[in-house]
C-alpha atoms as a PDB file:
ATOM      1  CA  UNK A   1      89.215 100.917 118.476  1.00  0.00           C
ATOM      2  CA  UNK A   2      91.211 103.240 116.422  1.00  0.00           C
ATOM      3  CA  UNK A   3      92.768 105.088 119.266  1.00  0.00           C
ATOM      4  CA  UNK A   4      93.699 102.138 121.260  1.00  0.00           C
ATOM      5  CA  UNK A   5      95.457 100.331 118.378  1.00  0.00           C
ATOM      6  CA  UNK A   6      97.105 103.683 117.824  1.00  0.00           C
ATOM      7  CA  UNK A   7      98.062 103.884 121.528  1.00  0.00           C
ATOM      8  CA  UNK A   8      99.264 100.233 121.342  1.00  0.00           C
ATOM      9  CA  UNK A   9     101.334 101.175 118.083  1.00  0.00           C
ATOM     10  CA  UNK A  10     103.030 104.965 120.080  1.00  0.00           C
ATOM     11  CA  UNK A  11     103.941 102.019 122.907  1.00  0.00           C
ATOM     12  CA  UNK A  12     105.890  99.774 120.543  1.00  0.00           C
ATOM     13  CA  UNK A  13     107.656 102.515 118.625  1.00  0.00           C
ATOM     14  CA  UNK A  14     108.856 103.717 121.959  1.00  0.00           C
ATOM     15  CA  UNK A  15     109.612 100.383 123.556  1.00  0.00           C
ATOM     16  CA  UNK A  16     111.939  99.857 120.025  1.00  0.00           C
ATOM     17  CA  UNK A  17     113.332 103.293 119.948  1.00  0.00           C
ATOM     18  CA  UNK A  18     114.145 104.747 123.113  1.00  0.00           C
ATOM     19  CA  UNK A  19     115.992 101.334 124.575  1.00  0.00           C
ATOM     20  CA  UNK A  20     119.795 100.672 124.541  1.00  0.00           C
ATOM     21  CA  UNK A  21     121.097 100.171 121.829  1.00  0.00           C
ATOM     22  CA  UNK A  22     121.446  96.422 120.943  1.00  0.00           C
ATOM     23  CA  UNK A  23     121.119  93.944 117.921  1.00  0.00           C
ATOM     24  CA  UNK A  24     118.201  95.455 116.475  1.00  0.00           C
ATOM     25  CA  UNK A  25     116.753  94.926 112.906  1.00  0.00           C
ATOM     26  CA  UNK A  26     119.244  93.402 110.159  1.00  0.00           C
ATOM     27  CA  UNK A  27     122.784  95.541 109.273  1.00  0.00           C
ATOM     28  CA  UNK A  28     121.273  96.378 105.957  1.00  0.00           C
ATOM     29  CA  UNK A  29     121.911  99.523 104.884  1.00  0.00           C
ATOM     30  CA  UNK A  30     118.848 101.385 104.932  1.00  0.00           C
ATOM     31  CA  UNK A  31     116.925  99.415 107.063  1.00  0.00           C
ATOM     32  CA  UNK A  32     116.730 101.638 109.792  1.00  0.00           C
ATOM     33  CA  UNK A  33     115.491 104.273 107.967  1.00  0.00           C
ATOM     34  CA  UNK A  34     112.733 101.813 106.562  1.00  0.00           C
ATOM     35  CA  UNK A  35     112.071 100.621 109.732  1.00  0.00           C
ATOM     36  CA  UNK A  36     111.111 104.542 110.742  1.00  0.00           C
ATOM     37  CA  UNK A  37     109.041 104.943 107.356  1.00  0.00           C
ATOM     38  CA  UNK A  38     106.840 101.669 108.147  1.00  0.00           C
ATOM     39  CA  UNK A  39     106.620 102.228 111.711  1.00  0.00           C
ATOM     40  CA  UNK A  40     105.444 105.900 111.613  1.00  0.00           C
ATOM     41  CA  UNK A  41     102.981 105.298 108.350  1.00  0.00           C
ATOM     42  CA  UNK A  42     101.599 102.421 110.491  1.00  0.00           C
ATOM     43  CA  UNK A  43     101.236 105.044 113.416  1.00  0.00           C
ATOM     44  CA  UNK A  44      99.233 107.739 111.358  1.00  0.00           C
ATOM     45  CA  UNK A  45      96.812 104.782 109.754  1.00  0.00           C
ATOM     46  CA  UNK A  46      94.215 104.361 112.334  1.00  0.00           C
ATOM     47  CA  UNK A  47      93.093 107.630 113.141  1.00  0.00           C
ATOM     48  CA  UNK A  48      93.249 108.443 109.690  1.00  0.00           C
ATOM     49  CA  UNK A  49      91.103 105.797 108.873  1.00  0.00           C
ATOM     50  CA  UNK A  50      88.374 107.131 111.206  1.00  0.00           C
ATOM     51  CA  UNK A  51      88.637 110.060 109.474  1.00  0.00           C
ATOM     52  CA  UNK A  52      87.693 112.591 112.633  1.00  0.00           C
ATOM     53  CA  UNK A  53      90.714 114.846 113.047  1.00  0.00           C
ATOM     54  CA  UNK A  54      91.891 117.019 110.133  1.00  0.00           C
ATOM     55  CA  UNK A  55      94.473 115.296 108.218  1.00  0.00           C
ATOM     56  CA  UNK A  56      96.695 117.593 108.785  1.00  0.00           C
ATOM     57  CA  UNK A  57      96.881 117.115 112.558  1.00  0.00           C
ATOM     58  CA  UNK A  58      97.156 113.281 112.263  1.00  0.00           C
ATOM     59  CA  UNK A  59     100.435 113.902 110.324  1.00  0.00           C
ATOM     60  CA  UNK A  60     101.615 116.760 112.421  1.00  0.00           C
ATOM     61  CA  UNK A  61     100.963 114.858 115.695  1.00  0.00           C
ATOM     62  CA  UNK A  62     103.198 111.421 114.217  1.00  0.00           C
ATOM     63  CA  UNK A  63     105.884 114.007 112.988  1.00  0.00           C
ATOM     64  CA  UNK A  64     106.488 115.491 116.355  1.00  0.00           C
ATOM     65  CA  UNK A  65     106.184 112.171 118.094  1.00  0.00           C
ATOM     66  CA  UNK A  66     109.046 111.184 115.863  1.00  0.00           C
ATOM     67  CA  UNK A  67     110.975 114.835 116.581  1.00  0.00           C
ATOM     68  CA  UNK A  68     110.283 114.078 120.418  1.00  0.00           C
ATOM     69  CA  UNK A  69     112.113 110.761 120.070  1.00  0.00           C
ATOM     70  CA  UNK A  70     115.130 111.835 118.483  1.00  0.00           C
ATOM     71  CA  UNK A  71     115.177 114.372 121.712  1.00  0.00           C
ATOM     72  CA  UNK A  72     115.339 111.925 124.023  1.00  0.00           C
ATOM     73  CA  UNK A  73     117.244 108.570 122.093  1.00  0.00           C
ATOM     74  CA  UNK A  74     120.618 110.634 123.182  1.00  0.00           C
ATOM     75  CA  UNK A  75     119.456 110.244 127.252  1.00  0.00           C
ATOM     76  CA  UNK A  76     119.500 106.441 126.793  1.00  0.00           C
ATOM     77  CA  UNK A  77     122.532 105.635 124.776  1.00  0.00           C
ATOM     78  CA  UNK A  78     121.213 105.948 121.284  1.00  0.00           C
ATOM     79  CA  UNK A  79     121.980 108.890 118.496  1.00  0.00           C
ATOM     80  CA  UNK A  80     119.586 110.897 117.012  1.00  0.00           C
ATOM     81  CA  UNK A  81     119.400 111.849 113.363  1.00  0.00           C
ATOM     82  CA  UNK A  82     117.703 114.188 111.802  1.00  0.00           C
ATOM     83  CA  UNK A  83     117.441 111.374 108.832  1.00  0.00           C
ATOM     84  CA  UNK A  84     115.262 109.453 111.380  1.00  0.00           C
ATOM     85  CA  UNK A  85     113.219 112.071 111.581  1.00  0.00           C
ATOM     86  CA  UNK A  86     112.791 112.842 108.091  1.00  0.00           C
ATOM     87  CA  UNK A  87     111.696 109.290 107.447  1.00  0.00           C
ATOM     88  CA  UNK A  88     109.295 109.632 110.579  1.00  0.00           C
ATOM     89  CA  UNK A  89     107.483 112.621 108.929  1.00  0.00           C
ATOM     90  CA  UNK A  90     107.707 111.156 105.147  1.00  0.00           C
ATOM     91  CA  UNK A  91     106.162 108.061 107.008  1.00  0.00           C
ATOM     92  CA  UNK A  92     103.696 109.604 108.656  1.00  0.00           C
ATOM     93  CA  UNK A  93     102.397 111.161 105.936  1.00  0.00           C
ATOM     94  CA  UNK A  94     102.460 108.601 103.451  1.00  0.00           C
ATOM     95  CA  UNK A  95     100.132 106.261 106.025  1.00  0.00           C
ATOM     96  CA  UNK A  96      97.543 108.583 106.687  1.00  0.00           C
ATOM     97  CA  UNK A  97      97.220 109.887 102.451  1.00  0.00           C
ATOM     98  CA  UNK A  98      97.060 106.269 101.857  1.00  0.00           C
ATOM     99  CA  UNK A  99      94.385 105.618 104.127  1.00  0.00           C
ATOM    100  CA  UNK A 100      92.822 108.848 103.338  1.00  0.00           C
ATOM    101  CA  UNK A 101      92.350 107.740  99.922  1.00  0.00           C
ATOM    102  CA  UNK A 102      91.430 104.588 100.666  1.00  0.00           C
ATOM    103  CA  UNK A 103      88.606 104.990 103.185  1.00  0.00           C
ATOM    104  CA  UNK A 104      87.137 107.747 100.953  1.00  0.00           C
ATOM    105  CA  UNK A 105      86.836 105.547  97.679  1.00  0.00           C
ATOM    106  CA  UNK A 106      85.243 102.828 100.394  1.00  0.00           C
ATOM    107  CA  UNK A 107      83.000 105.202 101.594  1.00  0.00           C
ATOM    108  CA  UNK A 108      81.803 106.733  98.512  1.00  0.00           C
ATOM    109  CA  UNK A 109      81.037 103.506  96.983  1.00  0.00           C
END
C-alpha cells in the first residue's frame, strides 16, 4: 500500500511540476517554496512509515527526485531553482524523521 500511494504521490508532483507554466498556487510569496516542502515531506512519508529501507535512502531517493525535476522544468517552459530544490530535500527529510519518530513510539508501545 505504501509504495503505491507513494507512486500515486511521484505522479502528482510531476503532473504539478513539470507542466507549463500557468496560474498555479496563490502569488504569495513563499508559497512555492511551501508548496515544495509539503509536497516532498508528503513523498518521503509512506515508505518511511513502513520502515523497510534505511532512512537514509528514503530521503536520498525524494532529494534526487526533486534535483531530477529542476533538470528537466527548463525543457517545458518552467525555471529551475536551486531554492526549489533545497526545499525538496529539507522536505523530504522532515517527512520521513517525522514519521520515523512517529511509527517507532507506535510501535514500541
Amino acid at each position: 500500500m505504501a509504495f503505491k500511494l507513494t507512486l500515486c504521490i511521484i505522479l502528482a508532483i510531476a503532473a504539478l511540476t513539470l507542466t507549463p507554466p500557468g496560474a498555479s498556487g496563490p502569488g504569495m510569496p513563499g508559497f512555492d517554496k511551501l508548496a515544495h516542502f509539503l509536497a516532498f515531506a508528503a513523498l518521503t512519508m509512506p515508505m518511511a512509515y513502513t520502515r523497510r529501507f534505511p532512512m537514509m535512502w528514503i530521503v536520498l531517493a525524494g532529494a534526487s527526485y526533486g534535483g531530477l525535476i529542476e533538470l528537466i522544468q527548463p525543457y517545458v517552459g518552467r525555471g529551475a531553482e536551486w531554492g526549489d530544490w533545497l526545499a525538496d530535500g529539507l522536505g523530504a527529510f522532515l517527512g520521513a524523521w517525522l514519521v520515523g519518530r512517529i511509527s517507532r513510539r507506535g510501535r514500541a508501545g
